[in-house]
N, C-alpha and C. Protein backbone atom coordinates (compact mmCIF):
# COMPACT_ATOMS: atom_id res chain seq x y z
N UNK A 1 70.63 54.01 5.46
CA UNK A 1 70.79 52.59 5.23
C UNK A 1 71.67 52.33 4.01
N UNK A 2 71.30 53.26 2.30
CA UNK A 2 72.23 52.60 1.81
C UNK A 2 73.32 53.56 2.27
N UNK A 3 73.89 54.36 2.91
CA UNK A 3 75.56 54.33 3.06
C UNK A 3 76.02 53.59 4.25
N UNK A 4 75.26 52.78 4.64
CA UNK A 4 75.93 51.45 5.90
C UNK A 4 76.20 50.74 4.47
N UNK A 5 75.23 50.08 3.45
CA UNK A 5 75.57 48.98 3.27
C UNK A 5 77.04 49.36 1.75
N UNK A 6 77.16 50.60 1.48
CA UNK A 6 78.21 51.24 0.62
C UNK A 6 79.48 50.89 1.49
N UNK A 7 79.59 51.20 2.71
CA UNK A 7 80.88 51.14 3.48
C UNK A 7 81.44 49.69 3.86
N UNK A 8 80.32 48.95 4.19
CA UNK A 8 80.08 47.27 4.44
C UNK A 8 80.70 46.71 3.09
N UNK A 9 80.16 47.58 2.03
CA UNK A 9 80.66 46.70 0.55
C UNK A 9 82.23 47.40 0.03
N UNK A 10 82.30 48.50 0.37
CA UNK A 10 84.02 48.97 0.51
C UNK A 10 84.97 48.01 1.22
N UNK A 11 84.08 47.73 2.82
CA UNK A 11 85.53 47.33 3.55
C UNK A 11 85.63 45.51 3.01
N UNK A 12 85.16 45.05 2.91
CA UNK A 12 84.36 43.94 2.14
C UNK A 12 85.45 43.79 1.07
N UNK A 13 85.35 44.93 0.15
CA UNK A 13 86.25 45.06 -1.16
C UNK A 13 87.96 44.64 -0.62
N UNK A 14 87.93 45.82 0.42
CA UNK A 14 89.37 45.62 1.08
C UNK A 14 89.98 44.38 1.68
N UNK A 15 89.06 44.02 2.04
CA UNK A 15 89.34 43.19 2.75
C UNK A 15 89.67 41.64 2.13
N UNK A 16 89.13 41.74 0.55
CA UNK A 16 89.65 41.02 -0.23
C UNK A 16 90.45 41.04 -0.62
N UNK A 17 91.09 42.44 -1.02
CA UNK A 17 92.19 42.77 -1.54
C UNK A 17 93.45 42.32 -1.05
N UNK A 18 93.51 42.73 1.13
CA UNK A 18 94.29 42.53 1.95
C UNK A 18 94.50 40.66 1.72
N UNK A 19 93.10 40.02 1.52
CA UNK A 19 93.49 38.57 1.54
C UNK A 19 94.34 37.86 0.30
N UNK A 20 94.20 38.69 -0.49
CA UNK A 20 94.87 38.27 -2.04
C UNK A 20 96.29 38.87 -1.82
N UNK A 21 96.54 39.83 -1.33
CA UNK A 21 97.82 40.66 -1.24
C UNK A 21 98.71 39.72 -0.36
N UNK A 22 98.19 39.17 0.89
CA UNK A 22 98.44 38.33 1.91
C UNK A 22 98.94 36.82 1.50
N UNK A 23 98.05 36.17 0.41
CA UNK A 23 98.38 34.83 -0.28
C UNK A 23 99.65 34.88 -0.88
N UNK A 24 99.73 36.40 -1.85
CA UNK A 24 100.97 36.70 -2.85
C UNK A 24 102.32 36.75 -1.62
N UNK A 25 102.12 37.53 -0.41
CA UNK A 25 103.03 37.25 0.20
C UNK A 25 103.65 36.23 0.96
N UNK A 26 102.53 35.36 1.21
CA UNK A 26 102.96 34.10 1.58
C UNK A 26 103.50 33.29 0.86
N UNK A 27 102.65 33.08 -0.72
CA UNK A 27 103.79 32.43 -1.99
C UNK A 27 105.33 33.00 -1.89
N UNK A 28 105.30 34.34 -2.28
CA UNK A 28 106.81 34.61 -2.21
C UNK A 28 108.09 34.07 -0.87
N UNK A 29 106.74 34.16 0.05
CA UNK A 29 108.01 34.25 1.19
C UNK A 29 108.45 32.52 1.06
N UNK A 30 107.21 31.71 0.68
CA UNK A 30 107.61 30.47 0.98
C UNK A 30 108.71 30.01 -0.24
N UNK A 31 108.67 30.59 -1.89
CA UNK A 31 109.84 30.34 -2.86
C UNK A 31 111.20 31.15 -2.09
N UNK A 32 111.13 32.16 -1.36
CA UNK A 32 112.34 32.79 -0.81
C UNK A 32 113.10 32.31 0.38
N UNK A 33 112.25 31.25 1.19
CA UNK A 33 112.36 29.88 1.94
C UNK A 33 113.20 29.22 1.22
N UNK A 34 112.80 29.17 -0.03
CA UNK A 34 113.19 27.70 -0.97
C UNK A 34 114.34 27.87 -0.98
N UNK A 35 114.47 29.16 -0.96
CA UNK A 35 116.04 29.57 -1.98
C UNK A 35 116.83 29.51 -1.14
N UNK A 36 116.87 30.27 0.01
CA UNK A 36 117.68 30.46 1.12
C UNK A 36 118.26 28.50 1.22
N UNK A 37 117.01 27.77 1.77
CA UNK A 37 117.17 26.68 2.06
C UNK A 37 118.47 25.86 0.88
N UNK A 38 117.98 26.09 -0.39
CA UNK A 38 119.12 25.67 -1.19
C UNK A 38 120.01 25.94 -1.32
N UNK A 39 120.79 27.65 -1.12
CA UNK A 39 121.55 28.20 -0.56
C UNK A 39 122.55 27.44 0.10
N UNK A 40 121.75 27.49 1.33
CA UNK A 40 122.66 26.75 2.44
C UNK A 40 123.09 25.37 2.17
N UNK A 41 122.23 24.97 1.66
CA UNK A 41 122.47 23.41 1.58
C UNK A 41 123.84 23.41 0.50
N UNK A 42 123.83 24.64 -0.51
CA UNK A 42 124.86 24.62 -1.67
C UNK A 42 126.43 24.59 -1.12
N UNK A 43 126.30 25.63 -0.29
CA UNK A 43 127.28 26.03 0.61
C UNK A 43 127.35 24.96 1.62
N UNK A 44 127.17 24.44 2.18
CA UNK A 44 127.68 23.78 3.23
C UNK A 44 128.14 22.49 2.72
N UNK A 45 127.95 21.89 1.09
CA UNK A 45 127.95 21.05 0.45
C UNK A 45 129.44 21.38 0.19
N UNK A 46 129.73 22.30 -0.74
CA UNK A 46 130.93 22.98 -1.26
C UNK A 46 132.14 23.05 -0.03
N UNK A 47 131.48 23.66 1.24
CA UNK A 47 132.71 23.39 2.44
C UNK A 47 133.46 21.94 2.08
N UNK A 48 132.87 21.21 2.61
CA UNK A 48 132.37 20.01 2.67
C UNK A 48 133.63 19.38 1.93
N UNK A 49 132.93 19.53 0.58
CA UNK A 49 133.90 19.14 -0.71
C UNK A 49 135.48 20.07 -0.76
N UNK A 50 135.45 21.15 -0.50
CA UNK A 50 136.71 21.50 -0.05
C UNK A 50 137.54 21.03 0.94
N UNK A 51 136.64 21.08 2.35
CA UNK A 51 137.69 20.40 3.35
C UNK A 51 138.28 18.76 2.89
N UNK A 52 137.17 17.94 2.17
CA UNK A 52 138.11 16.74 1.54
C UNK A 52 138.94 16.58 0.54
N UNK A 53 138.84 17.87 -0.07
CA UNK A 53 140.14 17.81 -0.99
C UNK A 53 141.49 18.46 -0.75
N UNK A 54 141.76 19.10 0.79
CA UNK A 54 142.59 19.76 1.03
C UNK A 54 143.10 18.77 1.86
């Protein structure tokens, strides 16, 4: 009995870990969203402003 409830409290552990690891990657991916998104928007701005000054 206690090495059921040792393994229960390991995967338990992990499984927090995986959910915290999981949040951090979702923050990043969504600031690396951001960026891309501004990116493009920079660039297609700059075309933009070139093709009317040519």
């Amino acid at each position: 009995m206690a090495v059921s409830n040792i393994i229960k409290s390991d995967n338990m552990e992990l499984l927090e870990q995986l959910q915290t690891e999981n949040q951090l990657l979702l923050e990043e991916n969504k600031k690396l969203n951001d960026t891309v998104g501004w990116m493009h928007d920079t660039i297609w701005r700059l075309v933009r402003k070139q093709q009317t000054e040519s």
